[in-house]
C-alpha atoms as a PDB file:
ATOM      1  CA  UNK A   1       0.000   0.000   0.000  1.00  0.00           C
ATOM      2  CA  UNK A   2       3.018   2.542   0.712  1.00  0.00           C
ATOM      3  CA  UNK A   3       4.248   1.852  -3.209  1.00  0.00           C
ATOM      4  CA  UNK A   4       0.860   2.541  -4.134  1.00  0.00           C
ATOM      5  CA  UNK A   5       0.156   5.630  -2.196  1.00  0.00           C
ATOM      6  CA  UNK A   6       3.651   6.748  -3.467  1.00  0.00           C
ATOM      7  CA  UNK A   7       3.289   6.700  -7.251  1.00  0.00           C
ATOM      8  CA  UNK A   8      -0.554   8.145  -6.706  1.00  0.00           C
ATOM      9  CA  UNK A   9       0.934  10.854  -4.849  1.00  0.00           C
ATOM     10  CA  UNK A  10       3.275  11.486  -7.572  1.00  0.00           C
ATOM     11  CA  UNK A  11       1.126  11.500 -10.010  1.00  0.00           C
ATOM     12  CA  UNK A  12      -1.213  13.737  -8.446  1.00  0.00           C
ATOM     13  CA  UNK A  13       1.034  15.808  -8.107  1.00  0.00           C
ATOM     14  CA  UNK A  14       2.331  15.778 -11.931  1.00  0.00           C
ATOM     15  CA  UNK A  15      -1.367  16.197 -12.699  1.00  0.00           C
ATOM     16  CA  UNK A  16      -1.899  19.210 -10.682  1.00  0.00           C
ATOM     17  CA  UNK A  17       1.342  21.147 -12.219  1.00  0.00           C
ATOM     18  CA  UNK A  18      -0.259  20.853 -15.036  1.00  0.00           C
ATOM     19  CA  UNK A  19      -1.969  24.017 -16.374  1.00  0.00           C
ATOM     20  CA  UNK A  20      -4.349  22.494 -18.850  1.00  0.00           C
ATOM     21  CA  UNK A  21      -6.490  21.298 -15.641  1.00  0.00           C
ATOM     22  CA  UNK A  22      -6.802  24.551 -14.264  1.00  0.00           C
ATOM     23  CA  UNK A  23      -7.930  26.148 -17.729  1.00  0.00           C
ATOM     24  CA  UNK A  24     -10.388  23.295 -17.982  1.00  0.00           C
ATOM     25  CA  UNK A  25     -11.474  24.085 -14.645  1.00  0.00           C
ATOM     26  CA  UNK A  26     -11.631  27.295 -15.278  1.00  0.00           C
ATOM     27  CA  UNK A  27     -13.918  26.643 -18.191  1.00  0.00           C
ATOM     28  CA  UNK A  28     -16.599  24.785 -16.209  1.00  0.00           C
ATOM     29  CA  UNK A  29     -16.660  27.508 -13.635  1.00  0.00           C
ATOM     30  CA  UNK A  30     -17.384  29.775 -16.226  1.00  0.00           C
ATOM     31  CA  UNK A  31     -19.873  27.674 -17.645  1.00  0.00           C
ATOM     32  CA  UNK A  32     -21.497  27.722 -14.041  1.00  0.00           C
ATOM     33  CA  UNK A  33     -21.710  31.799 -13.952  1.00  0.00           C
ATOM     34  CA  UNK A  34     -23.165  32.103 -17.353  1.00  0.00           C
ATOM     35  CA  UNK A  35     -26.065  29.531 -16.309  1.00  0.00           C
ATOM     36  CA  UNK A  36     -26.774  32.151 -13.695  1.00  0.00           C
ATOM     37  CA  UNK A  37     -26.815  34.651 -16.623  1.00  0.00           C
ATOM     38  CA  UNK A  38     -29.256  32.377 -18.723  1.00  0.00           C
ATOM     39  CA  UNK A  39     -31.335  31.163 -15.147  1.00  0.00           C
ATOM     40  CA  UNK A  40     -32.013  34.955 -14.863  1.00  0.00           C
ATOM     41  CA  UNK A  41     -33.275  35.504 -18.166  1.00  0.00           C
ATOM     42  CA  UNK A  42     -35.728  32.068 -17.803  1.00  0.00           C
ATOM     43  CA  UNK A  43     -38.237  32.961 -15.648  1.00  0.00           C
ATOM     44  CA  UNK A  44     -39.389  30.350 -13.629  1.00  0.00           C
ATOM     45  CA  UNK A  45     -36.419  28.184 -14.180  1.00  0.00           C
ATOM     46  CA  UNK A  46     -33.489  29.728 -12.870  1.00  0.00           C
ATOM     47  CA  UNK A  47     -32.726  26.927 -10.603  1.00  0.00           C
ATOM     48  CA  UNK A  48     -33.226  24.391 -13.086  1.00  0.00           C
ATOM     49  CA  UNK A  49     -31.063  26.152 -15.862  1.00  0.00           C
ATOM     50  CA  UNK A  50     -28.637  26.644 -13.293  1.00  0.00           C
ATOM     51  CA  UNK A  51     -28.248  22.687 -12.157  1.00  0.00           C
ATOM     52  CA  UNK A  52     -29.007  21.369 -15.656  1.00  0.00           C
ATOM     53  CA  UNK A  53     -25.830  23.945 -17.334  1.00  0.00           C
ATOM     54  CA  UNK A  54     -23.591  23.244 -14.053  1.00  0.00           C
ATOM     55  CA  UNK A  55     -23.790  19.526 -13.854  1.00  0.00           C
ATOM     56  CA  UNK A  56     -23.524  19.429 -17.829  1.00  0.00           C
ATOM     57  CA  UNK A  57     -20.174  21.593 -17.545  1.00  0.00           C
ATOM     58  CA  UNK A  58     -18.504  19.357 -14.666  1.00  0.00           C
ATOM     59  CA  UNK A  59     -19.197  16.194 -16.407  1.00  0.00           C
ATOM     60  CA  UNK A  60     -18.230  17.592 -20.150  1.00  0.00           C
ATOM     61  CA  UNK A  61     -14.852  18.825 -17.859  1.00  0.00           C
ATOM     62  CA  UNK A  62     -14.125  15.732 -16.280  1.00  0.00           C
ATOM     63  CA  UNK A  63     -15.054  13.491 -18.987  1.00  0.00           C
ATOM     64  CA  UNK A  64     -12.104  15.559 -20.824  1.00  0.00           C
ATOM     65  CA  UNK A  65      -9.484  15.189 -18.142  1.00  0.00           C
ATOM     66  CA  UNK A  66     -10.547  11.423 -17.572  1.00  0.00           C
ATOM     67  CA  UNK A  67     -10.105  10.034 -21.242  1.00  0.00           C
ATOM     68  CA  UNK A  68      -6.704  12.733 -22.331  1.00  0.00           C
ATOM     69  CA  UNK A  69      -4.900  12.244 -19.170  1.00  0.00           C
ATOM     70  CA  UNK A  70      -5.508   8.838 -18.883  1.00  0.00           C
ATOM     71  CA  UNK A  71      -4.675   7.424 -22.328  1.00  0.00           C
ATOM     72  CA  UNK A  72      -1.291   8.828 -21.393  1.00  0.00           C
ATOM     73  CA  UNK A  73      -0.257   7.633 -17.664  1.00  0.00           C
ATOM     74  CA  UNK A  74       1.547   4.601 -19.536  1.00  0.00           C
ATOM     75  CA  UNK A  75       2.735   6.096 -22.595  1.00  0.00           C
ATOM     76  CA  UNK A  76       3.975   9.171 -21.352  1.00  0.00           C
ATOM     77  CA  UNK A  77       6.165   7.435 -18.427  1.00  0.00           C
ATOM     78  CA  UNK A  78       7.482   4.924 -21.710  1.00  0.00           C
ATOM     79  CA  UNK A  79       8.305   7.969 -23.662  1.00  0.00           C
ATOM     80  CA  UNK A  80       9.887   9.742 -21.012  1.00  0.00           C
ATOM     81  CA  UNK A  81      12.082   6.212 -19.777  1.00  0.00           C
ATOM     82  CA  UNK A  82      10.747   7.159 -16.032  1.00  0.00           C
ATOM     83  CA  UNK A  83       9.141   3.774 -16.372  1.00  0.00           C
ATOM     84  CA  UNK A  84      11.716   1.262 -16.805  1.00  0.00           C
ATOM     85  CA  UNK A  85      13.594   3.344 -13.242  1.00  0.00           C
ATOM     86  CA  UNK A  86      10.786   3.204 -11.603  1.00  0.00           C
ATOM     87  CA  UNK A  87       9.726  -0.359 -12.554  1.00  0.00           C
ATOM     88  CA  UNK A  88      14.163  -1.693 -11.374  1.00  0.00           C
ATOM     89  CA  UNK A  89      12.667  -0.742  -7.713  1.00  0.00           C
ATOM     90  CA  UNK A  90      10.435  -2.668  -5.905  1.00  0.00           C
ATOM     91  CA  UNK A  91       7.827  -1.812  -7.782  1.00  0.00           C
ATOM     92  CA  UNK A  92       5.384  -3.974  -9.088  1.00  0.00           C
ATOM     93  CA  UNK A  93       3.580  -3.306 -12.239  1.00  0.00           C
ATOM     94  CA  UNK A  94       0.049  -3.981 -10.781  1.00  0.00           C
ATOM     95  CA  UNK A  95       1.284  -1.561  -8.168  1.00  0.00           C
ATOM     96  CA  UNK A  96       2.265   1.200 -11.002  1.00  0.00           C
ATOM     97  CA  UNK A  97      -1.238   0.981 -12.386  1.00  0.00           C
ATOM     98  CA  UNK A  98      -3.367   0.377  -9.370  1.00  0.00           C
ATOM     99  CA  UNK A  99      -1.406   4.080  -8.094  1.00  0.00           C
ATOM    100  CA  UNK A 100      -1.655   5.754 -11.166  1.00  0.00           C
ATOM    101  CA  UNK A 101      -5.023   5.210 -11.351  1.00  0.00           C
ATOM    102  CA  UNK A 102      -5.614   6.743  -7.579  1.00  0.00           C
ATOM    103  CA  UNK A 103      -3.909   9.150  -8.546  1.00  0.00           C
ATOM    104  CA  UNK A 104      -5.749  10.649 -11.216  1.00  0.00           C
ATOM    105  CA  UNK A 105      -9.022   9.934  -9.605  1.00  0.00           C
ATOM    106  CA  UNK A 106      -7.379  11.888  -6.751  1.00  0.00           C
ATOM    107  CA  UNK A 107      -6.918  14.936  -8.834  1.00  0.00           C
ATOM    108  CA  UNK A 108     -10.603  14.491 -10.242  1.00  0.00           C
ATOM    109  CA  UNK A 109     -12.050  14.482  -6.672  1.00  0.00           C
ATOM    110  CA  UNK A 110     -10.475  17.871  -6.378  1.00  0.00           C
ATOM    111  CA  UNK A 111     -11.163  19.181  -9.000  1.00  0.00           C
ATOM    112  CA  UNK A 112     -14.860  18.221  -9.152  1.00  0.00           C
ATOM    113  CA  UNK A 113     -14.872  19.464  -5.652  1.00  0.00           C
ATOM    114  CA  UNK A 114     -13.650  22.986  -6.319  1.00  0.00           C
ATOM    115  CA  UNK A 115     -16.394  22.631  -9.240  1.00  0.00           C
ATOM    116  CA  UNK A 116     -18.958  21.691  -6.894  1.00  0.00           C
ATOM    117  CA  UNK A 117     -18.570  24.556  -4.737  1.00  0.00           C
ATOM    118  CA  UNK A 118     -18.971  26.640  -7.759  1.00  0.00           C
ATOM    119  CA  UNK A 119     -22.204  25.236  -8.328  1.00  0.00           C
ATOM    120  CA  UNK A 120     -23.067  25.588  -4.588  1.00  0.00           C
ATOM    121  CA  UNK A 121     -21.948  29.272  -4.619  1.00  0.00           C
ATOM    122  CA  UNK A 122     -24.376  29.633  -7.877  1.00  0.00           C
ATOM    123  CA  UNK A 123     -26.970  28.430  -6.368  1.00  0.00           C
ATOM    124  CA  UNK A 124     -26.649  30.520  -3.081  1.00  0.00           C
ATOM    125  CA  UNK A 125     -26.887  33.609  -4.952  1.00  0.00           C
ATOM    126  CA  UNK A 126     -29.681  32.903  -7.461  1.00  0.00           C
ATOM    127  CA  UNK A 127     -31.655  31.453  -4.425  1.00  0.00           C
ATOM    128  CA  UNK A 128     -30.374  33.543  -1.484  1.00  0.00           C
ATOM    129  CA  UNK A 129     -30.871  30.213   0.643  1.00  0.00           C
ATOM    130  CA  UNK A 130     -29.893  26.867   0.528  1.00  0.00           C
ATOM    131  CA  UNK A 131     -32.249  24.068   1.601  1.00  0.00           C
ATOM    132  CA  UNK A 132     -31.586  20.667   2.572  1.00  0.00           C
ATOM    133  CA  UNK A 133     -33.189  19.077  -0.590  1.00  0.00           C
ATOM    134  CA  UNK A 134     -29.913  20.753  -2.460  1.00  0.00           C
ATOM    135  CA  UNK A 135     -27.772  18.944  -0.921  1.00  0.00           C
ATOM    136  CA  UNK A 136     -29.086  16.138  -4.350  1.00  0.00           C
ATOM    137  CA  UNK A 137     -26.688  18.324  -6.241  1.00  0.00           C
ATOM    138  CA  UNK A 138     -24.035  17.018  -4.402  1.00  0.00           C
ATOM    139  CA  UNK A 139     -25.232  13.086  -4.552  1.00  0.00           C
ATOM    140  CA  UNK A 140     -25.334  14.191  -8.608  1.00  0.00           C
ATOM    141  CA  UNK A 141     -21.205  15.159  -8.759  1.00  0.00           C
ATOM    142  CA  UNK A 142     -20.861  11.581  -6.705  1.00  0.00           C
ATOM    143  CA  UNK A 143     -22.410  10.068  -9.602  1.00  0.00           C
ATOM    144  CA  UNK A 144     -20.199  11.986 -12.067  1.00  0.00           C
ATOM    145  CA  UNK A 145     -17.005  11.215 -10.440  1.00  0.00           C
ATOM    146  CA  UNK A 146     -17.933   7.798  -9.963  1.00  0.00           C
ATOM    147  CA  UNK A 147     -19.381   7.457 -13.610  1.00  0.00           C
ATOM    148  CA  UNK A 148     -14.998   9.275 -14.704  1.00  0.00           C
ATOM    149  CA  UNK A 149     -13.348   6.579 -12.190  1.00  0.00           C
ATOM    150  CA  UNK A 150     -14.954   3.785 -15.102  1.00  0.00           C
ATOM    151  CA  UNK A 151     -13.903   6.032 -17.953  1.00  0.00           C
ATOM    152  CA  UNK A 152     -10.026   6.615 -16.211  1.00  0.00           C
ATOM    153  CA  UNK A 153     -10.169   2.908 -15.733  1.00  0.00           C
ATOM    154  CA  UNK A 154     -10.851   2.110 -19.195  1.00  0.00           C
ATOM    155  CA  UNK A 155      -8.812   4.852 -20.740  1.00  0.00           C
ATOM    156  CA  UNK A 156      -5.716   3.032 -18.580  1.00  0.00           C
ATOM    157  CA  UNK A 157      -6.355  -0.145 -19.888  1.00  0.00           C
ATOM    158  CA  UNK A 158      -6.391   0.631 -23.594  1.00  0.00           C
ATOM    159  CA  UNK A 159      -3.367   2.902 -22.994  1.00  0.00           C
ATOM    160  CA  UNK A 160      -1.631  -0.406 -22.049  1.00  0.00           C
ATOM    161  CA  UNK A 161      -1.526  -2.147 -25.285  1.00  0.00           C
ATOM    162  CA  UNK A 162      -2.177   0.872 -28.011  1.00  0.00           C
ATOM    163  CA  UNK A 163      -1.626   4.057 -29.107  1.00  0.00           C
ATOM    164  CA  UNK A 164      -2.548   7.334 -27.236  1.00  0.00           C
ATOM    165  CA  UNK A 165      -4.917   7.853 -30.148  1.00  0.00           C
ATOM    166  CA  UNK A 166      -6.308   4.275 -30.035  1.00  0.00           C
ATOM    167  CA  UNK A 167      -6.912   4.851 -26.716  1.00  0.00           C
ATOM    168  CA  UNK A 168      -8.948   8.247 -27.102  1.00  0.00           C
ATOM    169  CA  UNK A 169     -11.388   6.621 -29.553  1.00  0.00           C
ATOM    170  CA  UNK A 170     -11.635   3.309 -28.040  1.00  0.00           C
ATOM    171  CA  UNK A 171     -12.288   5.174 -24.377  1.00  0.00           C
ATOM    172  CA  UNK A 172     -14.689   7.665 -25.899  1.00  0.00           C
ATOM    173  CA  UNK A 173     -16.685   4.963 -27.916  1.00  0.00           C
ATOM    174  CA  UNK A 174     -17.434   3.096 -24.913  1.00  0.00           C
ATOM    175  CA  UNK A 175     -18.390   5.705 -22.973  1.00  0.00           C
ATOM    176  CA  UNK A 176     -20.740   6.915 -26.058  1.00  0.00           C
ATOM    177  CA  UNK A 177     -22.177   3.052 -26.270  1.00  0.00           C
ATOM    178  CA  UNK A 178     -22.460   3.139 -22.649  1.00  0.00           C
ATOM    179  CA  UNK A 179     -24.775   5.839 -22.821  1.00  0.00           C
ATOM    180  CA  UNK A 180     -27.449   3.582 -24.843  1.00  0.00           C
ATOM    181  CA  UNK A 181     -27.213   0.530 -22.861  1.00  0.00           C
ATOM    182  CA  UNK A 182     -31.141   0.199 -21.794  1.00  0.00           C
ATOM    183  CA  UNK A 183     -32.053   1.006 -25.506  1.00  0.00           C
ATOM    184  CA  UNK A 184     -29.523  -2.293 -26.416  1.00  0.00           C
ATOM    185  CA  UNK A 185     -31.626  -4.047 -24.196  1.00  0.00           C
ATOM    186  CA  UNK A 186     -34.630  -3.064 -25.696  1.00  0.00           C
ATOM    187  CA  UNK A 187     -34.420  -3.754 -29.315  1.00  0.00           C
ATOM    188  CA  UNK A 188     -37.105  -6.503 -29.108  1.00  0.00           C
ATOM    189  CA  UNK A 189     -39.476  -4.622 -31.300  1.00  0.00           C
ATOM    190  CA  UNK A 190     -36.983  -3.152 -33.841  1.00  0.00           C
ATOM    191  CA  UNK A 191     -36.505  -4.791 -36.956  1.00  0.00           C
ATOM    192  CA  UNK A 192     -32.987  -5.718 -36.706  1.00  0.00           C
ATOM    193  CA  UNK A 193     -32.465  -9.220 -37.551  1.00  0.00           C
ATOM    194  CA  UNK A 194     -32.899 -11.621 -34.241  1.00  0.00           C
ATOM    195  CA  UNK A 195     -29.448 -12.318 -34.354  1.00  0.00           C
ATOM    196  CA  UNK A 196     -28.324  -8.402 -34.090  1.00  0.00           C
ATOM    197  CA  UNK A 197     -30.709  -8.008 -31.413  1.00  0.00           C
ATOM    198  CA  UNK A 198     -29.264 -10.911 -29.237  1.00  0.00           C
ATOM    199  CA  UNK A 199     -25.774  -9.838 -29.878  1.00  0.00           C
ATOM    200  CA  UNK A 200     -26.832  -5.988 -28.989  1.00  0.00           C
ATOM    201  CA  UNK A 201     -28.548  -7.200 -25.823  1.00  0.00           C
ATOM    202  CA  UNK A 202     -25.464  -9.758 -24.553  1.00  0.00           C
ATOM    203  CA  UNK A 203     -23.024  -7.084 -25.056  1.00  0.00           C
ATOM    204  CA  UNK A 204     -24.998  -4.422 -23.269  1.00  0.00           C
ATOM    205  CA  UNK A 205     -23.898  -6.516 -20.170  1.00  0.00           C
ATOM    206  CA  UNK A 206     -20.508  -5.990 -20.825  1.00  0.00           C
ATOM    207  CA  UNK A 207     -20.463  -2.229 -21.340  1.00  0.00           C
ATOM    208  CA  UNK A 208     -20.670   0.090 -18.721  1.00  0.00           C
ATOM    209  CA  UNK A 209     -23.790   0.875 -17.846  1.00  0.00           C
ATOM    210  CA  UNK A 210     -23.634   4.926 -17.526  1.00  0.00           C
ATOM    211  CA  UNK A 211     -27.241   5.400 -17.934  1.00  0.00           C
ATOM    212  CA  UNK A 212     -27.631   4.801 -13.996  1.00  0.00           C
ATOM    213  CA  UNK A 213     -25.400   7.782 -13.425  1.00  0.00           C
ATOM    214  CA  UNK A 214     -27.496  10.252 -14.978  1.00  0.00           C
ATOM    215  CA  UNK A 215     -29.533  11.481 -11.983  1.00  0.00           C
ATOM    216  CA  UNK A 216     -29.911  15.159 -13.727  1.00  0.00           C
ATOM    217  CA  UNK A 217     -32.829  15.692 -14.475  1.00  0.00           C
ATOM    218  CA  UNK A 218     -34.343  14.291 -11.154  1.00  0.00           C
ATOM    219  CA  UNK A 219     -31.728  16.796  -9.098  1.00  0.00           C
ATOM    220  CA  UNK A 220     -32.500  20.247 -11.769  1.00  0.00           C
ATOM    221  CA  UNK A 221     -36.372  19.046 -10.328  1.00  0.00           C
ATOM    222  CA  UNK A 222     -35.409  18.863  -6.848  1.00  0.00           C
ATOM    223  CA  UNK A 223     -36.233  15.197  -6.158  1.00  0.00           C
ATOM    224  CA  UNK A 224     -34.341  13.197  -4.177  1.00  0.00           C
ATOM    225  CA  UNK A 225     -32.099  10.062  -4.911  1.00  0.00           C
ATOM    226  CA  UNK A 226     -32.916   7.107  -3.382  1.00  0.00           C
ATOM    227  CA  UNK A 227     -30.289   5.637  -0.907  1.00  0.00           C
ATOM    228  CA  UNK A 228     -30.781   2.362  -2.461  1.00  0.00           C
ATOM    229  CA  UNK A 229     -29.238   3.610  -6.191  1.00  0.00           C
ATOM    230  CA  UNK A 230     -26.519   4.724  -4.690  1.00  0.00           C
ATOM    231  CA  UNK A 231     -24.927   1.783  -2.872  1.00  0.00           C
ATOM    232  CA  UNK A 232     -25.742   0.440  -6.071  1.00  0.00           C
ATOM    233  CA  UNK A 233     -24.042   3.055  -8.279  1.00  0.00           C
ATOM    234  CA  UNK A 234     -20.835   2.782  -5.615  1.00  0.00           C
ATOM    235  CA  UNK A 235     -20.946  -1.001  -6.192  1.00  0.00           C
ATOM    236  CA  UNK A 236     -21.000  -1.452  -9.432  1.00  0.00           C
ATOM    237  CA  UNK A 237     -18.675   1.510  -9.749  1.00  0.00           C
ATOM    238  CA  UNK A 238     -16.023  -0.635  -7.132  1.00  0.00           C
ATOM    239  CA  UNK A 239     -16.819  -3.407  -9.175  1.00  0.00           C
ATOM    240  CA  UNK A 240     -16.226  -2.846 -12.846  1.00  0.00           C
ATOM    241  CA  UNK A 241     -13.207  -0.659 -12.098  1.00  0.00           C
ATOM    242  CA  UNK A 242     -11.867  -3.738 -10.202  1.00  0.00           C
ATOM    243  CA  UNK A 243     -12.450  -5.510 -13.216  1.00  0.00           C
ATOM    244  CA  UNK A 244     -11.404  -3.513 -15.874  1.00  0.00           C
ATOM    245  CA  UNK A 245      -7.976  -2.623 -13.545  1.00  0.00           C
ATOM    246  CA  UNK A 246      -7.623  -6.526 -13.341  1.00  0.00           C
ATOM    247  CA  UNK A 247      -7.752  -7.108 -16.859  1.00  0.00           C
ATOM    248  CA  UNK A 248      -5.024  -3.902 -17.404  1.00  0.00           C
ATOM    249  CA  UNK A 249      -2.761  -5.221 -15.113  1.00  0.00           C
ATOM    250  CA  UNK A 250      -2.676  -8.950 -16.908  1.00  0.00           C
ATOM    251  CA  UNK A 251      -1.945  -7.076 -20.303  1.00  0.00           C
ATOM    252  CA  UNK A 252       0.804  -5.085 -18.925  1.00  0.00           C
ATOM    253  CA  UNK A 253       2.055  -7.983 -17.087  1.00  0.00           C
ATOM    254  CA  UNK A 254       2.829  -9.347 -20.428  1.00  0.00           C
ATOM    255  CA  UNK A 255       3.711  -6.344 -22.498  1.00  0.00           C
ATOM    256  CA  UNK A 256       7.498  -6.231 -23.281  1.00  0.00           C
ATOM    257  CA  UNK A 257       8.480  -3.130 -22.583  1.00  0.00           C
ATOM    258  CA  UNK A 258      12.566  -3.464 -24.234  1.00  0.00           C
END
């Protein structure tokens, strides 16, 4: 655990000297003040413009930071030859992976929580008052960040065995596929051939499921999330990133890295 907490420290760190994250940052909390603008300008909606444009913003943000800093935790540490020190320690490569990707969900907690607060703030002043039922906002950006941990997880495994660009399309088409998993599952009355529809509905249990995530609409509306979804969000979260890491660390395992 002290190897692991050591390169996740370091690559937090590496992550956070990195100005790109703050401009992207920067972005979303600019995003946030001009939904106040456009809330102001809707009446009747204000709150719901506001959540709807904020939430949009941190998720667009750390979709962006998941998938083009994550395709390059392996590559970049090839390129650079601070692998192959690293790896002559006592160092495992499961260990490398399992830290780096702590590490970058690290620096995505922080940043979606300097985002949240953003939102928080935004909401305080078009409202005046906070009430108890937005604290949902909150339980929203838990879903987001748990919805990037599956999309840094993926973006690390394909960055084991391919290209950076590979891995940019191959992360980003899964997480676009993932997005129309219940639809996969309900092609029964389509007329795609029986065949297509089996094959669409089997492999809808194999890609992440990030239709559960999406809890905006509910929060811009001010109803609550059940406790129940999310121990089942977190679990299946813990869960497919434990698989997906698994399967990255038996192809790097292998990969011959003369």
């Amino acid at each position: 655990m002290t190897r692991i907490a050591a390169v996740a420290w370091n690559t937090f760190r590496e992550a956070v000297r990195d100005r790109v994250l703050y401009n992207l940052v920067f972005f979303a909390l600019l995003m946030i003040a001009a939904s106040v603008f456009l809330g102001q300008i809707s009446l009747g909606i204000e709150t719901t413009v506001l959540i709807t444009v904020g939430l949009s913003a941190v998720s667009l943000i750390g979709l962006l930071i998941a998938i083009f800093t994550g395709v390059g935790l392996v590559s970049k540490e090839i390129d650079k030859r601070t692998l192959y020190a690293l790896l002559s320690k006592p160092v495992r490569r499961w260990e490398f992976l399992i830290g780096k990707f702590g590490g970058l969900v690290l620096t995505l907690t922080v940043n979606m929580a300097a985002m949240a607060a953003g939102l928080i703030l935004a909401l305080l002043f078009v409202k005046h008052s906070l009430e108890r039922g937005d604290a949902v906002v909150l339980v929203a950006i838990y879903f987001i960040l748990l919805k990037i941990a599956i999309v840094i997880a993926l973006a690390l495994l394909f960055s084991c065995f391919t290209s950076q660009l590979l891995s940019i399309l191959f992360t980003a088409g899964l997480y676009v596929a993932g997005l129309f998993v219940t639809q996969m599952r309900n092609l029964s009355g389509s007329r795609l051939a029986p065949m297509m529809q089996t094959f669409f509905s089997w492999i809808s249990y194999v890609l992440p499921n990030f239709e559960n995530f999406n809890v905006m609409a509910a929060t811009a509306h001010g109803r609550a999330v059940p406790a129940a979804l999310i121990l089942q969000n977190t679990a299946y979260a813990v869960l497919y990133c434990g698989i997906v890491l698994g399967a990255a660390t038996v192809v790097f395992s292998r990969r011959n890295l003369k």
